[in-house]
N, C-alpha and C. Protein backbone atom coordinates (compact mmCIF):
# COMPACT_ATOMS: atom_id res chain seq x y z
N UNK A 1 -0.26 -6.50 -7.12
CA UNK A 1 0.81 -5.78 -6.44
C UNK A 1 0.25 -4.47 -5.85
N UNK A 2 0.73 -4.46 -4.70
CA UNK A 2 -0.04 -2.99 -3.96
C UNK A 2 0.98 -2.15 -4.16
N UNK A 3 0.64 -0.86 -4.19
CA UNK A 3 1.91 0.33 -5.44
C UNK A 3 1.80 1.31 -3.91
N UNK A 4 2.94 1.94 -3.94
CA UNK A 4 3.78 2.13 -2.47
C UNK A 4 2.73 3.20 -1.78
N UNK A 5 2.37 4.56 -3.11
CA UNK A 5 1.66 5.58 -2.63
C UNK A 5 0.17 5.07 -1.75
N UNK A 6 -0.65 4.54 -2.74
CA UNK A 6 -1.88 3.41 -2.19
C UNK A 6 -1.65 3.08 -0.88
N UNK A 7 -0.65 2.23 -0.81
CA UNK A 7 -0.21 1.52 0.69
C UNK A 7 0.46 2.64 1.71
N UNK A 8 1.00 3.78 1.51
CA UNK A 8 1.35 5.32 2.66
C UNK A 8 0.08 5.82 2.95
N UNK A 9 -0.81 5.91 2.03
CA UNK A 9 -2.70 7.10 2.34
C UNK A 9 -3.02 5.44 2.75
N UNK A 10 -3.15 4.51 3.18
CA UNK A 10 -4.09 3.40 3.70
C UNK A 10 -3.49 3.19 5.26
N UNK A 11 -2.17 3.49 5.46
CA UNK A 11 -0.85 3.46 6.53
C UNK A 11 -1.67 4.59 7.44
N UNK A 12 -1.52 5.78 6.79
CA UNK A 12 -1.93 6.97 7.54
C UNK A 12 -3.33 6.92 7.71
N UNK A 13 -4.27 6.76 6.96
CA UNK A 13 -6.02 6.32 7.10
C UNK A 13 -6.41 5.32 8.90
N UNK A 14 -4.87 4.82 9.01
CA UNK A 14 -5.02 3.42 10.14
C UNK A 14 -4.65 3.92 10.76
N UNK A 15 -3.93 5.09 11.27
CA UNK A 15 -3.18 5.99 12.27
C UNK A 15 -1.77 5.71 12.50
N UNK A 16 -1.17 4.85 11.06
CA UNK A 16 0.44 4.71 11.44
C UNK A 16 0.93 6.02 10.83
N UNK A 17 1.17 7.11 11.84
CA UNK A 17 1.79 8.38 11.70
C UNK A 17 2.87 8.10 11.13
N UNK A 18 3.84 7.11 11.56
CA UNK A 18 5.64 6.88 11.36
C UNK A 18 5.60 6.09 9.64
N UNK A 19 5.66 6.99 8.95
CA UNK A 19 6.15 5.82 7.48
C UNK A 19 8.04 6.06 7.30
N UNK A 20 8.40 4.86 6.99
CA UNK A 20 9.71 4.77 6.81
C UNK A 20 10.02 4.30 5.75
N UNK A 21 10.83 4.56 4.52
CA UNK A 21 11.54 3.68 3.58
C UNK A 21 12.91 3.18 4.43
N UNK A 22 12.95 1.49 4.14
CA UNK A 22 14.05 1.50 4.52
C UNK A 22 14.79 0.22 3.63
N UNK A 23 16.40 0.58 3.26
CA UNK A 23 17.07 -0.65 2.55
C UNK A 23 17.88 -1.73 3.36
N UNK A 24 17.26 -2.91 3.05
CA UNK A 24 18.31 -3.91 4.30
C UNK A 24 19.08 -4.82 3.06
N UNK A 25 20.03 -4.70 3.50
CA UNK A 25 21.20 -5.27 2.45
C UNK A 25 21.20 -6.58 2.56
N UNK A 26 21.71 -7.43 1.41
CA UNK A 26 21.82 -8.81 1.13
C UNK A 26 22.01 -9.07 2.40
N UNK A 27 21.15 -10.28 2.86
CA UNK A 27 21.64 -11.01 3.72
C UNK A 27 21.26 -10.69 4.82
N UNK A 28 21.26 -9.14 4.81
CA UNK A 28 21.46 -9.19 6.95
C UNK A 28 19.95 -9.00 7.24
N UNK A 29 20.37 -9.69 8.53
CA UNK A 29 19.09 -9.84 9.13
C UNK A 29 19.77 -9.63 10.86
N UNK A 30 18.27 -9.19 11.75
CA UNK A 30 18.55 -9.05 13.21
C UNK A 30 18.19 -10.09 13.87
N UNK A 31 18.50 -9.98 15.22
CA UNK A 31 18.20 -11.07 16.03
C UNK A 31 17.09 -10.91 16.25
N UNK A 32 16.36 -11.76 17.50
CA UNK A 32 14.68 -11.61 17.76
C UNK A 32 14.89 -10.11 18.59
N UNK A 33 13.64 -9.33 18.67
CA UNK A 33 13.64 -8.37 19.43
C UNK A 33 12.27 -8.07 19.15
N UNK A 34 11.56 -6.85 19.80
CA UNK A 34 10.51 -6.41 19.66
C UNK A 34 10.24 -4.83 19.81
N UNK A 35 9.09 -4.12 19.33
CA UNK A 35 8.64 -2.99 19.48
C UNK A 35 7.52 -2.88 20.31
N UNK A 36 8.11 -1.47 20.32
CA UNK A 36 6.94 -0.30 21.68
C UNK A 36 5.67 -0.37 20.37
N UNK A 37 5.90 -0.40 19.03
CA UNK A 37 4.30 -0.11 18.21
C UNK A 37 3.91 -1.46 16.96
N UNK A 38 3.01 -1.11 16.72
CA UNK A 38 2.68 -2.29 15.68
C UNK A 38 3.13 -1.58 14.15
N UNK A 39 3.47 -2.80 13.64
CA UNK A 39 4.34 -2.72 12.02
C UNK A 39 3.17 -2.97 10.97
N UNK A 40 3.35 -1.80 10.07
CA UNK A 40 2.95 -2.80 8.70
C UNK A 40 3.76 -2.60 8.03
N UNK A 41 4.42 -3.59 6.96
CA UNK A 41 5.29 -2.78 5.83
C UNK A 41 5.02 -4.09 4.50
N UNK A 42 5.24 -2.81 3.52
CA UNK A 42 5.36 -3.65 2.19
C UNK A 42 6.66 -3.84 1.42
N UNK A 43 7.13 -4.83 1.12
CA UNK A 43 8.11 -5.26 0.11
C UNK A 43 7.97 -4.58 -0.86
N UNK A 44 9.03 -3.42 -1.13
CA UNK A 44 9.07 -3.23 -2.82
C UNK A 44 10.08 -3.59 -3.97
N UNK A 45 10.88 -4.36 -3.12
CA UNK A 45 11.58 -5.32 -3.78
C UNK A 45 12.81 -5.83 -3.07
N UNK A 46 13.37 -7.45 -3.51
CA UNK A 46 14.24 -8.08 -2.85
C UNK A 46 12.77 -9.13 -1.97
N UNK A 47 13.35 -9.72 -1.25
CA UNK A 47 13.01 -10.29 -0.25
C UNK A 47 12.93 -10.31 1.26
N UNK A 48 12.22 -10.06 1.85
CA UNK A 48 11.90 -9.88 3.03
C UNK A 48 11.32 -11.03 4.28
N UNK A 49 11.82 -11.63 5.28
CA UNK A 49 10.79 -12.07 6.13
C UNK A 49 11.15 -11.89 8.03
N UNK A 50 10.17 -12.01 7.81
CA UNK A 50 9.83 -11.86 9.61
C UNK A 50 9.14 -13.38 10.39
N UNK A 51 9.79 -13.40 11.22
CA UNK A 51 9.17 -14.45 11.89
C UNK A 51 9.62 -14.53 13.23
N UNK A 52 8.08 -14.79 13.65
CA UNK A 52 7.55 -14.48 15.49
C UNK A 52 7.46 -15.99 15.76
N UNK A 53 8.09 -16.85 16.51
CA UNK A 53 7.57 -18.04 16.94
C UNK A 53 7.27 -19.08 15.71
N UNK A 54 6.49 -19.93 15.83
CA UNK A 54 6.36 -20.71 14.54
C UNK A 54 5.81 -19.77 12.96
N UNK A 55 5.31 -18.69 12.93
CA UNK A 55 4.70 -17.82 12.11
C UNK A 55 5.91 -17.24 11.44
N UNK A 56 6.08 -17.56 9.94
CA UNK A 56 7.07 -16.89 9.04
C UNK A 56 5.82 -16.14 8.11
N UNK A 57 6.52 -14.79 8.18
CA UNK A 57 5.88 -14.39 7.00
C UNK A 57 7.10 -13.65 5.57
N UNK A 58 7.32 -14.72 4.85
CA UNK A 58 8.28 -14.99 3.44
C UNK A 58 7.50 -13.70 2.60
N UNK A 59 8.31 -12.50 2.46
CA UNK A 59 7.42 -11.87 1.21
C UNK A 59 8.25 -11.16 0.16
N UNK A 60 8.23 -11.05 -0.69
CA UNK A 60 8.29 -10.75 -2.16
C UNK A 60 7.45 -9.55 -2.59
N UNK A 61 8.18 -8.47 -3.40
CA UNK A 61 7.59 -7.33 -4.22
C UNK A 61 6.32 -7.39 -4.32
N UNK A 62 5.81 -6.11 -3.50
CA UNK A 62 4.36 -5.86 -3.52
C UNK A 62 3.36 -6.86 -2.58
N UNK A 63 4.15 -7.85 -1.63
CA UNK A 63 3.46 -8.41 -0.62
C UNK A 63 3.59 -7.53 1.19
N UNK A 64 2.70 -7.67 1.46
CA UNK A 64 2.57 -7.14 2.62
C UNK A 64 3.16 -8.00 4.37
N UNK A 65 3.82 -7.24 5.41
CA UNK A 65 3.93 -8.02 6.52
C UNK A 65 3.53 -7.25 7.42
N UNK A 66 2.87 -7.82 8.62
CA UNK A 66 2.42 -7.11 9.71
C UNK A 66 3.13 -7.76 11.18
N UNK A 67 3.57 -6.90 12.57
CA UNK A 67 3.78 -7.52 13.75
C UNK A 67 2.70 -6.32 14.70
N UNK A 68 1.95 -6.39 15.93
CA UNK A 68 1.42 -6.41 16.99
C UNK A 68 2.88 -5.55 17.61
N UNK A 69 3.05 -4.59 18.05
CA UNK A 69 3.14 -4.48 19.64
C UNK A 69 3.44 -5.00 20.35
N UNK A 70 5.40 -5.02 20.62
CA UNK A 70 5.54 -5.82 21.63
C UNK A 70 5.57 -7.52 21.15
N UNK A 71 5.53 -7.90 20.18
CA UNK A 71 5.91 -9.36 19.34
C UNK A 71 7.47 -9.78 19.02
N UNK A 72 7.59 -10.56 19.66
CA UNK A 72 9.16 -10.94 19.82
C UNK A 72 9.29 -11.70 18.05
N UNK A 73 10.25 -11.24 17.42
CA UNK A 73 10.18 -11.25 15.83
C UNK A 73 11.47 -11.09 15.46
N UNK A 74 12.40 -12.14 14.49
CA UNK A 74 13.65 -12.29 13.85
C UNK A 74 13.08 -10.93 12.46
N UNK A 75 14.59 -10.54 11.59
CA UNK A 75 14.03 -9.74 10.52
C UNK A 75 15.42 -10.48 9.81
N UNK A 76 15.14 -10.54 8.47
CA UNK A 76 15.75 -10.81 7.61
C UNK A 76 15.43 -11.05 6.06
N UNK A 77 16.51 -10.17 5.29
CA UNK A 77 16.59 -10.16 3.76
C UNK A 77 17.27 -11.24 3.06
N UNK A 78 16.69 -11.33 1.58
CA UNK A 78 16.65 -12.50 1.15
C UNK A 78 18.63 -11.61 0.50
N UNK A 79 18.79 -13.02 -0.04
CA UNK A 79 20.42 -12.57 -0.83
C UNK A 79 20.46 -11.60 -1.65
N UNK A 80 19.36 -10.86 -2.50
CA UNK A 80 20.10 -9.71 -3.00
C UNK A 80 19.22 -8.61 -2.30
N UNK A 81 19.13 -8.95 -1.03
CA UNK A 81 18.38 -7.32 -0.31
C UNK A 81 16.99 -6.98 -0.25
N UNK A 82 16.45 -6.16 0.22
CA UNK A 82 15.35 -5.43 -0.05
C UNK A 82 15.00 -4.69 0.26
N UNK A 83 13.84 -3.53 -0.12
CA UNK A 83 13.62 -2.19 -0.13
C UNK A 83 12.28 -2.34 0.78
N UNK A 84 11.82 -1.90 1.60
CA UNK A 84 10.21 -1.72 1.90
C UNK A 84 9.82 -0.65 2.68
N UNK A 85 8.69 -0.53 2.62
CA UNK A 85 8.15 0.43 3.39
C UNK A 85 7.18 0.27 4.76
N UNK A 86 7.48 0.90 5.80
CA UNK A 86 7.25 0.61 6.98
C UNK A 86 6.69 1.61 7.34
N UNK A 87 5.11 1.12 8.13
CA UNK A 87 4.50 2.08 9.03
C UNK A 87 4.43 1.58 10.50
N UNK A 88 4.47 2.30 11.30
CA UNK A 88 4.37 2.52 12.60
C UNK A 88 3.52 2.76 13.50
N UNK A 89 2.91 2.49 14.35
CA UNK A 89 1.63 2.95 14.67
C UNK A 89 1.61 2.70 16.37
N UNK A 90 2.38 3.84 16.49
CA UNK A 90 2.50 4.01 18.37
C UNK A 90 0.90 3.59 18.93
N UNK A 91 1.30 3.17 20.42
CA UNK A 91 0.06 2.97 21.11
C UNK A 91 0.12 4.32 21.97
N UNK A 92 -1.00 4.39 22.47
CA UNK A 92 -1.02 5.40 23.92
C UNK A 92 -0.61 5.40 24.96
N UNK A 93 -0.45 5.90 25.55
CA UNK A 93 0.77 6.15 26.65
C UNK A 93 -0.25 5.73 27.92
């Protein structure tokens, strides 16, 4: 299990300036859409997945997900929610 602090100093080491905690409640999830920056974030609990095209990535406490810049990507929590942490990592203008 990767422990949250570890995974924020490895976030910022990669140049994702933007760290976010964020809680997505049972169930909800968004439609497809995409970002101006590339994602990393870790599950710290509940269930989490993302999926771009045929690519699901299903993750669980202390697993990691990543999207690219601009990756057209569904988001959605498993039934009792989940907590994770999200870095950001703008491109250049």
């Amino acid at each position: 299990m990767t422990d949250a602090a570890g995974f924020e100093a490895a976030l910022r080491a990669d140049g994702f300036r933007e760290v976010v905690r964020r809680a997505v409640g049972a169930g909800e999830a968004l439609p497809e859409h995409d970002h101006a920056w590339d994602v990393r974030g870790l599950v710290l609990a509940g269930r989490f997945t993302v999926a771009a095209g045929d690519a699901v990535q299903e993750c669980g406490p202390g697993q990691v997900f990543t999207l690219s810049a601009g990756c057209r990507h569904t988001e959605a929590a498993g039934p009792e929610g989940a907590a994770i942490l999200v870095g950001r990592r703008h491109r250049p203008a």
